[in-house]
C-alpha atoms as a PDB file:
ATOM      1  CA  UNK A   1     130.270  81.945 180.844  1.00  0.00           C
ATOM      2  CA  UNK A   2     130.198  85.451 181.351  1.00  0.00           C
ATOM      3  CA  UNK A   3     129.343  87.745 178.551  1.00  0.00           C
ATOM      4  CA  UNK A   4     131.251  90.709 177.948  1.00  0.00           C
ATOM      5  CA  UNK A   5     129.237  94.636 177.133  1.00  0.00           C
ATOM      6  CA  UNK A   6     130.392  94.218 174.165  1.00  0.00           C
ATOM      7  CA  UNK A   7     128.980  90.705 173.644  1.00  0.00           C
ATOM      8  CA  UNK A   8     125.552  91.662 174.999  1.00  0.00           C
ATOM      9  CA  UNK A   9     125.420  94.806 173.008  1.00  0.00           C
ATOM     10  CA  UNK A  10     126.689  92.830 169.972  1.00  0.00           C
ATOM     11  CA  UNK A  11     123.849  90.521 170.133  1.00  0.00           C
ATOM     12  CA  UNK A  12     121.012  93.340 170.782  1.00  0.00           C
ATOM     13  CA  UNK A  13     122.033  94.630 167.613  1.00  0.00           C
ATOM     14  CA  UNK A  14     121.670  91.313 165.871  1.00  0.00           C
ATOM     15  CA  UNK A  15     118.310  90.857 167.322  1.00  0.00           C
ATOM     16  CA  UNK A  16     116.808  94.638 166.395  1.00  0.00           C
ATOM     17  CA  UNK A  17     119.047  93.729 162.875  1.00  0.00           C
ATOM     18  CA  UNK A  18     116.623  90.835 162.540  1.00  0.00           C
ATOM     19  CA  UNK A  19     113.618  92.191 163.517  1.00  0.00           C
ATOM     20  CA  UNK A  20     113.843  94.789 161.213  1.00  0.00           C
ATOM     21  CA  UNK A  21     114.944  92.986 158.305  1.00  0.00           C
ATOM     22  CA  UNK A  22     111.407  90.785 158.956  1.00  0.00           C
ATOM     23  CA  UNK A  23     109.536  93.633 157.786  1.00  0.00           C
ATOM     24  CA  UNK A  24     111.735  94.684 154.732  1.00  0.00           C
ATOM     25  CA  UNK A  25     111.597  91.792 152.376  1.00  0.00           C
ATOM     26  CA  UNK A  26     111.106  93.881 149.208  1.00  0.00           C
ATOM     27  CA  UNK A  27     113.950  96.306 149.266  1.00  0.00           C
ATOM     28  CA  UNK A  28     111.893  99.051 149.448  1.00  0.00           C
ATOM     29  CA  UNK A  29     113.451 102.840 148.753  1.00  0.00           C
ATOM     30  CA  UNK A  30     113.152 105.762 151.084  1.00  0.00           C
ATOM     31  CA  UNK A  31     110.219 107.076 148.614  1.00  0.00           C
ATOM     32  CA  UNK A  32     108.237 103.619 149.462  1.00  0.00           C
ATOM     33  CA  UNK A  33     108.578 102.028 146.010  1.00  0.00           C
ATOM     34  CA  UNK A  34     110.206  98.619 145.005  1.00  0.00           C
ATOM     35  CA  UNK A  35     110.552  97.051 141.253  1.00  0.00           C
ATOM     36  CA  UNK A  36     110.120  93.098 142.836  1.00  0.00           C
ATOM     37  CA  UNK A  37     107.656  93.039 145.833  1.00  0.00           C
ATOM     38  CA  UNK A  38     108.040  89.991 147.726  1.00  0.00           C
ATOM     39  CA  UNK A  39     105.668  88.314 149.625  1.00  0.00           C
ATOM     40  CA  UNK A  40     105.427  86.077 152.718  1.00  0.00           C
ATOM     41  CA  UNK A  41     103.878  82.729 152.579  1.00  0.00           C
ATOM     42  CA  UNK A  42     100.468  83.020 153.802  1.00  0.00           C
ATOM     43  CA  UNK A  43     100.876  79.618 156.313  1.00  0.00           C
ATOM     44  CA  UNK A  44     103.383  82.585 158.286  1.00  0.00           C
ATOM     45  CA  UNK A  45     100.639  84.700 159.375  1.00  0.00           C
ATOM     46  CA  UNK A  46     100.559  85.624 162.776  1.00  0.00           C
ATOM     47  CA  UNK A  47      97.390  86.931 162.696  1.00  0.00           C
ATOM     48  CA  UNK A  48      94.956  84.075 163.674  1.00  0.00           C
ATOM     49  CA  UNK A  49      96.116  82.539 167.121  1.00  0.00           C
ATOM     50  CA  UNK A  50      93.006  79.730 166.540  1.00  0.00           C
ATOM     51  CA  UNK A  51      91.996  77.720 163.605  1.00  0.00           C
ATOM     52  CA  UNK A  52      93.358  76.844 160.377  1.00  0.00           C
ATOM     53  CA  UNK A  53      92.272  79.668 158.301  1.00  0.00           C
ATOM     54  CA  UNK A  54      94.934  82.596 158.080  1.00  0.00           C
ATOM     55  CA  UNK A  55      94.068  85.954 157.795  1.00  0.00           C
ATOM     56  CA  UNK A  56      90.751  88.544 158.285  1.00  0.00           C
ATOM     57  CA  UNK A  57      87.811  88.763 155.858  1.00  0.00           C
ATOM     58  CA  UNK A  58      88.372  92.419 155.124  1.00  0.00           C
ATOM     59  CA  UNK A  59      86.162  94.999 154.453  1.00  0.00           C
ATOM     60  CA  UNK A  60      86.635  96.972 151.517  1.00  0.00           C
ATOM     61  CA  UNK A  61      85.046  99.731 151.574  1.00  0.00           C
ATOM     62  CA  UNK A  62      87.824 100.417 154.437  1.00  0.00           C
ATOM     63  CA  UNK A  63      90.858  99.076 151.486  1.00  0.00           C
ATOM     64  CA  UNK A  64      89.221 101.393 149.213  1.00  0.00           C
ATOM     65  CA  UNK A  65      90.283 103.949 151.485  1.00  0.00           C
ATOM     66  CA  UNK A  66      93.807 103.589 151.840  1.00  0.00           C
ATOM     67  CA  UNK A  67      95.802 106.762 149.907  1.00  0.00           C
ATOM     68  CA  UNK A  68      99.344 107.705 149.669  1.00  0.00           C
ATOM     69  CA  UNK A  69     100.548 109.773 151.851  1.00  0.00           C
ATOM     70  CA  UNK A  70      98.691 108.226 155.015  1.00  0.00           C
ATOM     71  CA  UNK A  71     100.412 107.578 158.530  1.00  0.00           C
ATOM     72  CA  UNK A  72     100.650 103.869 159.983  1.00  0.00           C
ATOM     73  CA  UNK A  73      98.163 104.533 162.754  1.00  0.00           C
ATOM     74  CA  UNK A  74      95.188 106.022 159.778  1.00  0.00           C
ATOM     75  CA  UNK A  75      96.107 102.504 157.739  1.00  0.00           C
ATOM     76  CA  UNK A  76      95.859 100.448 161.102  1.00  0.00           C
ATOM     77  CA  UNK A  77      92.669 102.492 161.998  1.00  0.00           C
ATOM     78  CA  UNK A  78      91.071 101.089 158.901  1.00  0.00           C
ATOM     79  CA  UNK A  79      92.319  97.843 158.690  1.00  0.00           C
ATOM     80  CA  UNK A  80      94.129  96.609 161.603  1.00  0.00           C
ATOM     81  CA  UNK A  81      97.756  95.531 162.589  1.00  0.00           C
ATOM     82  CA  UNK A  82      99.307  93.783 160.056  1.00  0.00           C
ATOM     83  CA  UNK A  83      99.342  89.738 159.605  1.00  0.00           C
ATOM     84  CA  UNK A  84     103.027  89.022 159.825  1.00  0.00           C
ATOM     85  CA  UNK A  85     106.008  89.120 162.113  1.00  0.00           C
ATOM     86  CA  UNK A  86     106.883  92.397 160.716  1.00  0.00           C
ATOM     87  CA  UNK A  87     109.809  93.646 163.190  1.00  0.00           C
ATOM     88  CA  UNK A  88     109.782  96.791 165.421  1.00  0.00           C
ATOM     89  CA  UNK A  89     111.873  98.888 164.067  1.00  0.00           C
ATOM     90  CA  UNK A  90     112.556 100.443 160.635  1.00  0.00           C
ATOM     91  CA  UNK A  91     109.938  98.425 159.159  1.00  0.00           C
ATOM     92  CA  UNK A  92     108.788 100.094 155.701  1.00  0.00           C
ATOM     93  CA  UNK A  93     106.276  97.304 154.422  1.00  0.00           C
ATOM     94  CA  UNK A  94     103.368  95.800 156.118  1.00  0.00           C
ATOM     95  CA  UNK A  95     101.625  92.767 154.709  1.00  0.00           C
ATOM     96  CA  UNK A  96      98.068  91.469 154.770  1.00  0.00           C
ATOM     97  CA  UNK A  97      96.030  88.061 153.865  1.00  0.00           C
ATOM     98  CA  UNK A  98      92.100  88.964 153.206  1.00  0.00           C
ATOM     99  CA  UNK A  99      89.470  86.343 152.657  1.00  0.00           C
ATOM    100  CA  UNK A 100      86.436  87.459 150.592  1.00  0.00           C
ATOM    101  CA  UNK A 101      83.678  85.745 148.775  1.00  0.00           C
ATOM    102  CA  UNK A 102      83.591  86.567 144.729  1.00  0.00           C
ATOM    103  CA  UNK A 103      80.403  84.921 143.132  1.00  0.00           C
ATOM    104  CA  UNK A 104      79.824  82.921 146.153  1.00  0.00           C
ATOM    105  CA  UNK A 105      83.409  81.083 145.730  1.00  0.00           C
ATOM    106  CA  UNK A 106      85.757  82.110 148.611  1.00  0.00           C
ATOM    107  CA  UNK A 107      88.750  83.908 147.320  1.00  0.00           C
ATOM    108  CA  UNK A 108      91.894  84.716 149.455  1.00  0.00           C
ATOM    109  CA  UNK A 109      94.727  87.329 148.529  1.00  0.00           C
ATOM    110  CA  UNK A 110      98.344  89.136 149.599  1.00  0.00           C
ATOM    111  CA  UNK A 111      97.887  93.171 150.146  1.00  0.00           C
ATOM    112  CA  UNK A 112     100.999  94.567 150.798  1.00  0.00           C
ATOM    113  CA  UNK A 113     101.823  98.415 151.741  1.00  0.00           C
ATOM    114  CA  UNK A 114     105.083  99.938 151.267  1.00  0.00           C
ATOM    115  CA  UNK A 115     106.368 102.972 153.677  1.00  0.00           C
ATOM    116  CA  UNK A 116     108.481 105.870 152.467  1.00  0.00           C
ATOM    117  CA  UNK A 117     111.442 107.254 154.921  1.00  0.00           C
ATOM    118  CA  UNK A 118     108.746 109.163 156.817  1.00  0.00           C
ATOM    119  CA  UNK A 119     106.483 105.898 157.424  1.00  0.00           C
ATOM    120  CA  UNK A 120     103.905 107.288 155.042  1.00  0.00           C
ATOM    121  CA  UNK A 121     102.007 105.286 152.688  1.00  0.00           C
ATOM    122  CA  UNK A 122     103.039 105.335 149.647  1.00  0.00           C
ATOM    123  CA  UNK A 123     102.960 101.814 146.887  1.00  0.00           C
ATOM    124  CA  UNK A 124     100.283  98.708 147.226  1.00  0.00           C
ATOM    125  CA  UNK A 125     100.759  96.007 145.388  1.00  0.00           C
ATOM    126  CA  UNK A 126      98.304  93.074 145.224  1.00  0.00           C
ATOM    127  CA  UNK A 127      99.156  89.359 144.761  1.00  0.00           C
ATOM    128  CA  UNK A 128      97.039  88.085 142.464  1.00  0.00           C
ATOM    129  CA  UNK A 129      96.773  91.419 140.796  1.00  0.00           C
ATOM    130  CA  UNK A 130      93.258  93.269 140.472  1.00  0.00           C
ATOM    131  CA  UNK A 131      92.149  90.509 143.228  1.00  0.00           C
ATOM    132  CA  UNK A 132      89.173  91.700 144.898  1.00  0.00           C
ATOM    133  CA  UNK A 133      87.690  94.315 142.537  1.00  0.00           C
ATOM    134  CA  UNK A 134      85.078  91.832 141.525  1.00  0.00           C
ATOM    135  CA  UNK A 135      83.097  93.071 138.232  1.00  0.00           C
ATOM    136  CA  UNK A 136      83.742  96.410 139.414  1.00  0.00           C
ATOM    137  CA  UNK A 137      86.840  99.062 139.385  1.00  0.00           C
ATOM    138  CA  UNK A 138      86.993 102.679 141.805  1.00  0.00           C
ATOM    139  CA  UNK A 139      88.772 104.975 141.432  1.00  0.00           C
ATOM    140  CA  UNK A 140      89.219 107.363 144.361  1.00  0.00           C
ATOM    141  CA  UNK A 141      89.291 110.969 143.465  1.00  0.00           C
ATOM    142  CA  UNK A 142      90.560 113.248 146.100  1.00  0.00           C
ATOM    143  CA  UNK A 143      88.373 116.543 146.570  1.00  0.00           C
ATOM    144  CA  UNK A 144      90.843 118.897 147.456  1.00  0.00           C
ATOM    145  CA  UNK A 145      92.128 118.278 144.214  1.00  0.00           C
ATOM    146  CA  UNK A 146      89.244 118.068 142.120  1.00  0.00           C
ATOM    147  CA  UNK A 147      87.865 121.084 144.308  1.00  0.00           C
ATOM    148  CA  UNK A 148      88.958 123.852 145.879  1.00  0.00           C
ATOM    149  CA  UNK A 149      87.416 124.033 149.648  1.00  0.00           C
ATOM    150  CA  UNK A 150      83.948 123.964 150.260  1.00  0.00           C
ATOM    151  CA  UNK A 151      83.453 124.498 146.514  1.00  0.00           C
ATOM    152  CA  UNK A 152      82.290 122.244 144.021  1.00  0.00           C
ATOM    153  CA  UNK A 153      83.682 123.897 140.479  1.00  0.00           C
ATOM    154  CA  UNK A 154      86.589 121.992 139.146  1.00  0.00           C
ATOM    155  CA  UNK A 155      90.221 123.479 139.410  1.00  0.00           C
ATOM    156  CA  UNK A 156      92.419 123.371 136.433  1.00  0.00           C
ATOM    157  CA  UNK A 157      94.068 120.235 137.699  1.00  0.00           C
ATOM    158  CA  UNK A 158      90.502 118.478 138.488  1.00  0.00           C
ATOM    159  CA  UNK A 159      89.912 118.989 135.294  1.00  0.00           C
ATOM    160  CA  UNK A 160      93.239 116.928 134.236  1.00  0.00           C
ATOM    161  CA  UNK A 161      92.070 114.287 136.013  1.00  0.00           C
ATOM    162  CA  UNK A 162      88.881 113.784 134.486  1.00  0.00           C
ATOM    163  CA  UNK A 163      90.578 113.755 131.058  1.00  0.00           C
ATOM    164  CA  UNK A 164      92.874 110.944 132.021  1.00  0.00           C
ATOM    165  CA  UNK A 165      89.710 109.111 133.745  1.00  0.00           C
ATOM    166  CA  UNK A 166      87.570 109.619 130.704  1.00  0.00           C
ATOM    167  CA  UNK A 167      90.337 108.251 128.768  1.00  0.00           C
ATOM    168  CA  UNK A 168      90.964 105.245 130.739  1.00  0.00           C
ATOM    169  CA  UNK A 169      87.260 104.441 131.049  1.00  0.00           C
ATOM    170  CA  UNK A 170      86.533 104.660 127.443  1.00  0.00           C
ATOM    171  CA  UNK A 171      89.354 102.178 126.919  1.00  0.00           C
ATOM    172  CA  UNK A 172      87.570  99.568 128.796  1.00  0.00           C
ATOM    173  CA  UNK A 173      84.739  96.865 126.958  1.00  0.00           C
ATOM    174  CA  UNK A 174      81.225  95.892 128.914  1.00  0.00           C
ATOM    175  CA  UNK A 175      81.407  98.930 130.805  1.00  0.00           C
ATOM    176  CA  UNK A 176      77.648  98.562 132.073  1.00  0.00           C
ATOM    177  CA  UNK A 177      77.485 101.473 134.384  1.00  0.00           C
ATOM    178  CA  UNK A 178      79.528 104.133 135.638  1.00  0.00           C
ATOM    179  CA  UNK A 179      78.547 105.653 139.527  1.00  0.00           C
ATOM    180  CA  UNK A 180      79.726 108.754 140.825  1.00  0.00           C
ATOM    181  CA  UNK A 181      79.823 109.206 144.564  1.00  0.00           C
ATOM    182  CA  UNK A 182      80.296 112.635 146.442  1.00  0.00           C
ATOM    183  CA  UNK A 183      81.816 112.742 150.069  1.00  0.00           C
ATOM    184  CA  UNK A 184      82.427 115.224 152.764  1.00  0.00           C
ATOM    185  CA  UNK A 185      84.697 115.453 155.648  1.00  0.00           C
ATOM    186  CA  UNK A 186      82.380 116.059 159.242  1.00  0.00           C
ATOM    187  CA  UNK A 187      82.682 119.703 158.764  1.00  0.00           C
ATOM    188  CA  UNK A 188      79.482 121.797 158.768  1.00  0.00           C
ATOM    189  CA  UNK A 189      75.799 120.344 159.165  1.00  0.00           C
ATOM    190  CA  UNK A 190      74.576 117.280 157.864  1.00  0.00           C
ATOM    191  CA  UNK A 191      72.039 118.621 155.464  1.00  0.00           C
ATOM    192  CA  UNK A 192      75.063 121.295 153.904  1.00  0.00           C
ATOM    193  CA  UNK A 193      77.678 118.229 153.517  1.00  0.00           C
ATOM    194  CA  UNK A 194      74.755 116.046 151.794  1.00  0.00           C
ATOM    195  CA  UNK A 195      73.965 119.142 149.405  1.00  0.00           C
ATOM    196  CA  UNK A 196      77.580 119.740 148.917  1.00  0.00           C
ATOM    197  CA  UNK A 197      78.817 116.078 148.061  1.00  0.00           C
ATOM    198  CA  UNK A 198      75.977 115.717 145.289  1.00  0.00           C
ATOM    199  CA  UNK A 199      76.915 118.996 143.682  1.00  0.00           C
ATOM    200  CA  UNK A 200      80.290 117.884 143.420  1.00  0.00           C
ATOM    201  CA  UNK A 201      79.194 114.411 142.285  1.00  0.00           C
ATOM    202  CA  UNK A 202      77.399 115.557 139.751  1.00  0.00           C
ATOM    203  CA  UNK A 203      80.074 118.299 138.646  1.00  0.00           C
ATOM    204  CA  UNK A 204      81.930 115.050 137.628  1.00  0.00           C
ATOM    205  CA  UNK A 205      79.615 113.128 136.468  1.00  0.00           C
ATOM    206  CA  UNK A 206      78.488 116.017 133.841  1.00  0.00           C
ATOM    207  CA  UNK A 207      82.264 116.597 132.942  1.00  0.00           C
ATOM    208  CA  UNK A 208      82.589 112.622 132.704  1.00  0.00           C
ATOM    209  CA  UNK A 209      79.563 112.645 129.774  1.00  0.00           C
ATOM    210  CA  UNK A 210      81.120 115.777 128.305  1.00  0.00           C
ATOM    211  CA  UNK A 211      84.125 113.732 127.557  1.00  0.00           C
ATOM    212  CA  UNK A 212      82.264 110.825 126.324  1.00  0.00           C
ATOM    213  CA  UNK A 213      81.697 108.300 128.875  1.00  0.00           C
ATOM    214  CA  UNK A 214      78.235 107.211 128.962  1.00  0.00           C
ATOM    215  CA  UNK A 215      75.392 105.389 131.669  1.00  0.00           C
ATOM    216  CA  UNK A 216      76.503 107.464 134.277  1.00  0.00           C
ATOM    217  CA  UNK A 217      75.114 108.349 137.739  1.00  0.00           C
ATOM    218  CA  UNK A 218      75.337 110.375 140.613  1.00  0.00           C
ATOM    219  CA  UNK A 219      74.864 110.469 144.198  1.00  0.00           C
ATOM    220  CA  UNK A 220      75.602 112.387 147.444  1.00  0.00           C
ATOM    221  CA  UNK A 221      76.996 110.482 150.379  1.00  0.00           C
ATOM    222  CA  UNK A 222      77.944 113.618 152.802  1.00  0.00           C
ATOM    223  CA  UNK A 223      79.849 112.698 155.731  1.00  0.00           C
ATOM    224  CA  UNK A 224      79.062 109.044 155.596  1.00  0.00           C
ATOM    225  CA  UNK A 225      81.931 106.022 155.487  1.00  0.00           C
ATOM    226  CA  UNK A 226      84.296 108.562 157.077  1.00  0.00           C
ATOM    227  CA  UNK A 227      87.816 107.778 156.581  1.00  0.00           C
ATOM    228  CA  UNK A 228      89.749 109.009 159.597  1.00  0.00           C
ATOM    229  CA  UNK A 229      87.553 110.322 162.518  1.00  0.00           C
ATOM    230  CA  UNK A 230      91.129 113.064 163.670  1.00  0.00           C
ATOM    231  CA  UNK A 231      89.309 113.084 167.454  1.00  0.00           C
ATOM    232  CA  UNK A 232      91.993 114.317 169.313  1.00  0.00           C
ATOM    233  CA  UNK A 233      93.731 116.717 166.342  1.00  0.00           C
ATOM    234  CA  UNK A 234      93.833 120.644 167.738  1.00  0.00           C
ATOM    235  CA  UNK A 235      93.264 123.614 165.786  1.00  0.00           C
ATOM    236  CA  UNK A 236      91.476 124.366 162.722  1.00  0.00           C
ATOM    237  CA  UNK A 237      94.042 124.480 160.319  1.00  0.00           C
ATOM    238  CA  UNK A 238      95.478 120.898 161.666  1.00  0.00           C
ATOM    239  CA  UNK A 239      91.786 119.670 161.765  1.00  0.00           C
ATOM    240  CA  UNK A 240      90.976 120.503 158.239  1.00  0.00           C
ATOM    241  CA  UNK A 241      94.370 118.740 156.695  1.00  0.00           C
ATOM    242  CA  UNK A 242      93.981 115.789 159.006  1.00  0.00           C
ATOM    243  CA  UNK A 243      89.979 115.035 157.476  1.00  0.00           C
ATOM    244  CA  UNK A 244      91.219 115.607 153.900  1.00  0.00           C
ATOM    245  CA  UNK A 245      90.838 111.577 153.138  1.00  0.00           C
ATOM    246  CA  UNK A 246      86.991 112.440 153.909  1.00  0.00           C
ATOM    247  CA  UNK A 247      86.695 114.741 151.088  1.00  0.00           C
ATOM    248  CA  UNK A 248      86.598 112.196 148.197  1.00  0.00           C
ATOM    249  CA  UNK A 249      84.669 111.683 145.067  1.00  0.00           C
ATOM    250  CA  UNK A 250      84.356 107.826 143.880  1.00  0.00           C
ATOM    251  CA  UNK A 251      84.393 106.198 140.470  1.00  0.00           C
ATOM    252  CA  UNK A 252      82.730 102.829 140.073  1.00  0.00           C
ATOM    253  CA  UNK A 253      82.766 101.299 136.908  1.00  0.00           C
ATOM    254  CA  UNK A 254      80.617  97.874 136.525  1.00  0.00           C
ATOM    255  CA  UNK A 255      80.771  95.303 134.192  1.00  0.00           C
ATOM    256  CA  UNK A 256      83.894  96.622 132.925  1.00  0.00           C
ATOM    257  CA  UNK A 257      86.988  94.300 131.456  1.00  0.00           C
ATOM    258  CA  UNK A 258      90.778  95.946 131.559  1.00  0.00           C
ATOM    259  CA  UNK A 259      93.342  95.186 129.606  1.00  0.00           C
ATOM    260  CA  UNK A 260      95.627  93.226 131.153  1.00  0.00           C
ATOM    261  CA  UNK A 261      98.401  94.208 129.215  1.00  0.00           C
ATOM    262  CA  UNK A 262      97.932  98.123 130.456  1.00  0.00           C
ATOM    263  CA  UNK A 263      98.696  96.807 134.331  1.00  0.00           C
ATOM    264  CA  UNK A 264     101.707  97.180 135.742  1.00  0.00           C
ATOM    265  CA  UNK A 265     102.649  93.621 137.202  1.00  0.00           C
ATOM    266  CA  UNK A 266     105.641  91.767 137.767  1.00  0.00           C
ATOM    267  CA  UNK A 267     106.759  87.774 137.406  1.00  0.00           C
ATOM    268  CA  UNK A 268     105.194  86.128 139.882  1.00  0.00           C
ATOM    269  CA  UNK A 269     101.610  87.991 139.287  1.00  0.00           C
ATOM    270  CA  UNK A 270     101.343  91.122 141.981  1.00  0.00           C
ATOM    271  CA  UNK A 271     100.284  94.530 140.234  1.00  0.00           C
ATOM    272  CA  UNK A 272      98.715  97.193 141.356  1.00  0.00           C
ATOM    273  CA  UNK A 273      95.440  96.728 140.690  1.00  0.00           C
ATOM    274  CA  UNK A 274      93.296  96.534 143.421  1.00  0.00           C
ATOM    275  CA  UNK A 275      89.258  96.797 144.875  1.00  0.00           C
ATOM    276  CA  UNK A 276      89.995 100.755 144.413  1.00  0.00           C
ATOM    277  CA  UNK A 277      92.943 102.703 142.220  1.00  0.00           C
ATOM    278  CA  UNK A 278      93.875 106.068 144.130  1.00  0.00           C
ATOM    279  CA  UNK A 279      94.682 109.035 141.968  1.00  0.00           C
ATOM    280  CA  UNK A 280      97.340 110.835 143.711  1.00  0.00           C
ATOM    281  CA  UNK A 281      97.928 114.546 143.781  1.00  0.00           C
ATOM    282  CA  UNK A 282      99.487 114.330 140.569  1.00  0.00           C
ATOM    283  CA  UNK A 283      96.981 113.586 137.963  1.00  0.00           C
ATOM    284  CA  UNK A 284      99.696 111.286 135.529  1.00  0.00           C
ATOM    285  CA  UNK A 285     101.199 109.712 138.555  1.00  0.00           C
ATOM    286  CA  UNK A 286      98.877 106.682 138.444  1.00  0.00           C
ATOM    287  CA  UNK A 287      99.835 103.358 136.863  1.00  0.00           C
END
């Protein structure tokens, strides 16, 4: 049998219909949020061609990373393609399965990303919820808006965030030590990024004890653990807003125990609560 244009073009649409729908389970908005993520059964990863065990043992100091507002190629340069059938076009969530060790038991859990219209990061959510943060939780500060550029005094809306930090630190119990971690984007020499990343580490750490939180630290990581490396990016201007994930500062608090009731989390146990909690341009944004 013969099939008409219209057949043929009939079932092309079916098939880039389905493929898209396999990476838009959670019916996700065109700002990259959803009220019920769902998530695929692990045994569906596509990511392991050999063996029994599904998915990568991650590293998280590259999760940690991740920020709103990132493109699909800076989240694949830190993590990889995602582990599912996830369609080719349209698709506005990717999903992940990462193995870890916690206390020398091996854990396993769900990361999913959701994609606003303009396939830019924008929600994780994390099935179980807070999995991976061990007996630690980060909080990843951005320096361009703690700091204005190549300074390390805090701007008016720095200093919001530290107030809402402060606040949310103090709430925790068995907070046994608080670290404060400066970074810099490859800009500039090595021995200016180093100096420049502990001043600013310490600028928080100092506003962190003025505002009550105690056992604190500080130390300057210059352009170590760099985000996004933005090798083939042209111009200045472009360069410097492409390396912004570099310019960070890092909370780690240790020991600590949150209260579970404070997390945002839905029936079947995914929050948003992860290994590290990105404060996003707007200081009261975070959840």
């Amino acid at each position: 049998m013969k099939l008409t244009k219209t057949t043929k073009l009939s079932a092309l649409l079916l098939s880039a219909l389905a493929l898209t729908a396999c990476g838009n389970l959670s019916n996700v908005s065109k700002d990259g949020t959803t009220e019920n993520p769902v998530f695929p059964e692990i045994n569906k990863s596509e990511w392991n061609h050999d063996g029994s065990q599904k998915g990568s043992w991650v590293n998280w100091d590259n999760v940690a990373q991740i920020e709103k507002g990132m493109n699909k190629d800076q989240l694949y340069n830190l993590i990889g393609r995602p582990h599912f059938a996830e369609g080719l076009f349209g698709v506005r969530e990717w999903d992940y399965v990462f193995n870890y060790r916690e206390n020398g038991v091996h854990k396993v859990c769900q990361y999913k990303v959701l994609f606003d219209k303009d396939m830019n990061v924008n929600q994780q959510w994390w099935l179980p919820n807070g999995c991976g943060g061990g007996d630690r939780v980060t909080y990843t500060l951005s320096g361009d808006f703690l700091f204005d550029f190549d300074k390390h005094n805090l701007t008016k809306q720095g200093e919001e965030v530290l107030k809402d930090l402060s606040g949310k630190i103090k709430e925790m119990t068995d907070v046994k030590e608080v670290k404060v971690a400066g970074y810099t984007d490859r800009l500039g020499s090595d021995s200016y990024n180093l100096a420049l990343s502990k001043r600013r580490a310490e600028t928080v750490a100092n506003r962190l004890q003025e505002l009550g939180v105690n056992n604190l630290s500080a130390v300057g990581m210059g352009e170590s653990n760099q985000v996004i490396a933005c090798d083939d990016v042209k111009g200045d201007k472009a360069l410097k807003e492409c390396l912004r994930p570099n310019r960070r500062v890092e909370v780690s608090i240790f020991g600590a125990k949150v209260d579970q009731n404070s997390i945002t989390e839905t029936q079947q146990g995914a929050g948003m609560r992860g290994p590290s909690i990105m404060y996003q341009r707007q200081p009261f944004e975070h959840k």
